[in-house]
Protein backbone atom coordinates (compact mmCIF):
# COMPACT_ATOMS: atom_id res chain seq x y z
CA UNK A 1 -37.39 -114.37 -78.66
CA UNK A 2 -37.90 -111.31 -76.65
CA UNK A 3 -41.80 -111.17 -76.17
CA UNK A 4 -41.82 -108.28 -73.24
CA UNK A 5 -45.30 -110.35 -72.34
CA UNK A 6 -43.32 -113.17 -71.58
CA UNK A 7 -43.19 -115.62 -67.99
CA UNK A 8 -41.25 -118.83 -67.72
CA UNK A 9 -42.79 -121.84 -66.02
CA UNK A 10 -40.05 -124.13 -65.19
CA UNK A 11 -40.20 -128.05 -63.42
CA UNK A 12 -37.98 -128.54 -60.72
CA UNK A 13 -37.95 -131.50 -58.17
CA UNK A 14 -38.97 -130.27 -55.13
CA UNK A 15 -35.84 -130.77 -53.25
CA UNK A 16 -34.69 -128.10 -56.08
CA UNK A 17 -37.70 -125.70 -55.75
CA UNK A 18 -37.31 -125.68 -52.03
CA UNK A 19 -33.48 -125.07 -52.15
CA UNK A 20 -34.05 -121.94 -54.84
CA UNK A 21 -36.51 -120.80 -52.88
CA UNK A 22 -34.53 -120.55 -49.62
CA UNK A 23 -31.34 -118.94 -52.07
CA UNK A 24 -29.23 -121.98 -51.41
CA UNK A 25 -29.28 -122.64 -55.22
CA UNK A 26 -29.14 -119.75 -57.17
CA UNK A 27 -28.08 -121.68 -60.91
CA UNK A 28 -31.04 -124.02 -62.61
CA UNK A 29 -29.19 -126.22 -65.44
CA UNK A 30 -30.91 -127.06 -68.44
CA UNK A 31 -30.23 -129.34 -71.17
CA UNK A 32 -31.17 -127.03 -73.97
CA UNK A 33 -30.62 -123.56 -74.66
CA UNK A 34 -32.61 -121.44 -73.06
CA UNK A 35 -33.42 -117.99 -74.33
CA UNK A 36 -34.77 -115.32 -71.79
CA UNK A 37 -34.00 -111.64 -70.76
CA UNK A 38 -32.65 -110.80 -67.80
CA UNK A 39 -36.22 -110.12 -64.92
CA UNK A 40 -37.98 -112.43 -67.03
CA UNK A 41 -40.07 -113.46 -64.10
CA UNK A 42 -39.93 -118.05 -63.79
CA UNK A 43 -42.66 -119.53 -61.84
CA UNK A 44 -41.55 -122.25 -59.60
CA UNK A 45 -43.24 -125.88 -60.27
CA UNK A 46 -42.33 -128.45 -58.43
CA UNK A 47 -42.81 -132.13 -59.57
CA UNK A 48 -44.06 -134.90 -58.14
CA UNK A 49 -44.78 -135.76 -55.57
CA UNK A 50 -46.05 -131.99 -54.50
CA UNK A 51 -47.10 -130.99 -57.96
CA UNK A 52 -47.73 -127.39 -57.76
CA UNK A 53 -46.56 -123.81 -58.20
CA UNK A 54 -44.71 -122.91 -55.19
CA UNK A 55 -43.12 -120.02 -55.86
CA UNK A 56 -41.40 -117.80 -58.30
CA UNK A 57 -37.78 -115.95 -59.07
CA UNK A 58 -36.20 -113.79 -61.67
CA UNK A 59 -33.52 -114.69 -64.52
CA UNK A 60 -30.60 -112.89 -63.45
CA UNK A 61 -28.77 -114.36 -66.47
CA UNK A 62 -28.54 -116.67 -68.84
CA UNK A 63 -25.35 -118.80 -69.51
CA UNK A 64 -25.41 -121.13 -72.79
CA UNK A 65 -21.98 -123.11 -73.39
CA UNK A 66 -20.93 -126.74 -73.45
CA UNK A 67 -21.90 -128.89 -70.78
CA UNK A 68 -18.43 -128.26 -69.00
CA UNK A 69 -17.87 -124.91 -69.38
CA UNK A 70 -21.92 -124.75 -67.76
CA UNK A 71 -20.23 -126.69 -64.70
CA UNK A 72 -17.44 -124.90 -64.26
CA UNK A 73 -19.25 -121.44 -63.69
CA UNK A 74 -22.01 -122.94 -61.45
CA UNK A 75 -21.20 -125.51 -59.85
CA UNK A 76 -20.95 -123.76 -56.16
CA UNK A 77 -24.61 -122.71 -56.93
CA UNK A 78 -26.26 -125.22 -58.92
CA UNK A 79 -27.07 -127.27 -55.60
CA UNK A 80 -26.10 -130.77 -57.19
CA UNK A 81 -23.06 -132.65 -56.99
CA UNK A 82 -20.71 -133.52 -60.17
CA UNK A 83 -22.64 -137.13 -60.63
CA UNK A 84 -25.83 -136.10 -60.58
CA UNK A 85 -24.65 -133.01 -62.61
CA UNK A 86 -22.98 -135.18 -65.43
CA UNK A 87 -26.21 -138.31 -65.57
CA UNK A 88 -28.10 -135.43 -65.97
CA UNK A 89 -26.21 -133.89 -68.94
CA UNK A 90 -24.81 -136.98 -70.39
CA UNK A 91 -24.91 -137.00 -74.31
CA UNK A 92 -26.05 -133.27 -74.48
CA UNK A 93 -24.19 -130.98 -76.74
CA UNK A 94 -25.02 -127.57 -74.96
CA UNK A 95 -26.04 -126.38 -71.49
CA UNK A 96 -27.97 -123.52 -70.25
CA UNK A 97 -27.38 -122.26 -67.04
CA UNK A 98 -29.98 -119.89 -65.36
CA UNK A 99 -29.08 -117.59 -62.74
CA UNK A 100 -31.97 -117.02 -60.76
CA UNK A 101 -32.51 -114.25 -57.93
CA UNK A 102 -35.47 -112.44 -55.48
CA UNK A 103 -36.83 -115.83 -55.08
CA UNK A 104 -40.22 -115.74 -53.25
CA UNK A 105 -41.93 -118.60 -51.58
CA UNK A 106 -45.81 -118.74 -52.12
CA UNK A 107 -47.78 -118.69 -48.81
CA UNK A 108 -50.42 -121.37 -50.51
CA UNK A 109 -48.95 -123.12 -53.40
CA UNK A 110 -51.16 -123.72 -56.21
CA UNK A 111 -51.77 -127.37 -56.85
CA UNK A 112 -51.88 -129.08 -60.04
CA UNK A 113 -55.73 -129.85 -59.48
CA UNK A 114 -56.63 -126.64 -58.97
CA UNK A 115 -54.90 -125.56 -62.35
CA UNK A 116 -56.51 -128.12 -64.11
CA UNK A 117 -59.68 -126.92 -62.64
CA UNK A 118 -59.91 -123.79 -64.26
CA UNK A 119 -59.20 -125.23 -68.06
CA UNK A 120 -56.07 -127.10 -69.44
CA UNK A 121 -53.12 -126.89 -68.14
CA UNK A 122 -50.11 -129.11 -68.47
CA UNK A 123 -46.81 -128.93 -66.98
CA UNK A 124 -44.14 -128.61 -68.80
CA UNK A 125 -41.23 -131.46 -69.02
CA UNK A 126 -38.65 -129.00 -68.61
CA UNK A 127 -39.87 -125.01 -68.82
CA UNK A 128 -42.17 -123.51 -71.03
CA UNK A 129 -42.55 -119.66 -71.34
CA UNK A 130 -46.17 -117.91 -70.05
CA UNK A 131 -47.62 -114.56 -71.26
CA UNK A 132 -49.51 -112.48 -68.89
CA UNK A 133 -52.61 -113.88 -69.92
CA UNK A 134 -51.77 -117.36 -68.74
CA UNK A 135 -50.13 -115.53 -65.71
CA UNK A 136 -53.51 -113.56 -65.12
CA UNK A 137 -55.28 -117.27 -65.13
CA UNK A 138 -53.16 -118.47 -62.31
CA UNK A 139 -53.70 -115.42 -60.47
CA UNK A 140 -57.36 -116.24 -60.66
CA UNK A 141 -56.91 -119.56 -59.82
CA UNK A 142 -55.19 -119.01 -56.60
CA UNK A 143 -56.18 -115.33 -55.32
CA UNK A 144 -53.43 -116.03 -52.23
CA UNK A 145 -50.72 -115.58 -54.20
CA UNK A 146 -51.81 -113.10 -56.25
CA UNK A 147 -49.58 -110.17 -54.58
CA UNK A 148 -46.66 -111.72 -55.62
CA UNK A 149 -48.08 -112.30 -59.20
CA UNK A 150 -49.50 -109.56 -59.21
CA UNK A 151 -46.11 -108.38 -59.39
CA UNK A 152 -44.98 -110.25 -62.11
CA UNK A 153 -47.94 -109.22 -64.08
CA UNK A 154 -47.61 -105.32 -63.48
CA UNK A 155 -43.74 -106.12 -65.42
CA UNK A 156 -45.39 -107.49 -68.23
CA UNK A 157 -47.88 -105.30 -68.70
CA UNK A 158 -46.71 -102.24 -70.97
CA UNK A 159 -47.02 -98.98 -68.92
C-alpha cells in the first residue's frame, strides 16, 4: 500500500484539528491500522459542527501496536487524557498512532458544501486515502488554498 499518488483525508473533531494545527498535538490515534509512508501529505477535516477542510500536515510516522503500547509512546502528544484515550479504544485489538508534523492552517477552509458542490464527496468516518486527482478537485474547489495544495500535489506528482 505504497501508491506514491497517494493523500490521506482524515476526520478529526475540531478541538483536535485546531490543536494539530497549532503543534500542540503532534500524535492522531486510530483504531485500525493505518498504513502510510512517511510525507504522505493528510488533509485536515474537521467534523461537525465546522465541517470542512481546514488544514493539512505530514505523516512523520506511523506506530501500529496494541492499544497500550500506542499510549505509552504518545500520550504527551496525543492531546487527550487517559479516559477519553481508553472509551475511545475500548474493545480494539490494535492501535495506530500517527505522528504528524509541518502542520499548516488554511487561510479559508473549505466547507463541506462547497465540496459537495463540485460532485460527490463524502467524508470519511475515520480517514480515507486521496490521489492527486481528488487532491487536484479540491484545489479547484477552493483556489485560496491552493498554494498549500499545490504543494502537496507537486509531491505526488512524479518528476
Amino acid at each position: 500500500m505504497s501508491d506514491p499518488e497517494r493523500a490521506m483525508l482524515l476526520s478529526v473533531h475540531p478541538r483536535f484539528a485546531t490543536a494539530i494545527l497549532a503543534g500542540t498535538k503532534t500524535v492522531e490515534v486510530r483504531r485500525q491500522r493505518v498504513a502510510a509512508p512517511p510525507g504522505t501529505p493528510v488533509l485536515l477535516y474537521a467534523t461537525a459542527p465546522t465541517m470542512a477542510i481546514v488544514g493539512m500536515a505530514r505523516i512523520a510516522s506511523v506506530q501500529v501496536a496494541s492499544p497500550r503500547e500506542v499510549w505509552s509512546a504518545s500520550r504527551t502528544s496525543a492531546g487527550i487524557s487517559r479516559r477519553e484515550y481508553d472509551e475511545y479504544m475500548s474493545g480494539a485489538t490494535q492501535a495506530s498512532g500517527l505522528s504528524l508534523e509541518e502542520p499548516i492552517t488554511f487561510d479559508a477552509p473549505v466547507s463541506l458544501a462547497a465540496l459537495r458542490a463540485s460532485g460527490t464527496f463524502h467524508p470519511p468516518q475515520s480517514y480515507r486515502y486521496l490521489t492527486g486527482e481528488d487532491l487536484r478537485k479540491v484545489a479547484e474547489v477552493a483556489p485560496v488554498t491552493g498554494a498549500a495544495l499545490q504543494g502537496a500535489l507537486n509531491d505526488l506528482t512524479p518528476a
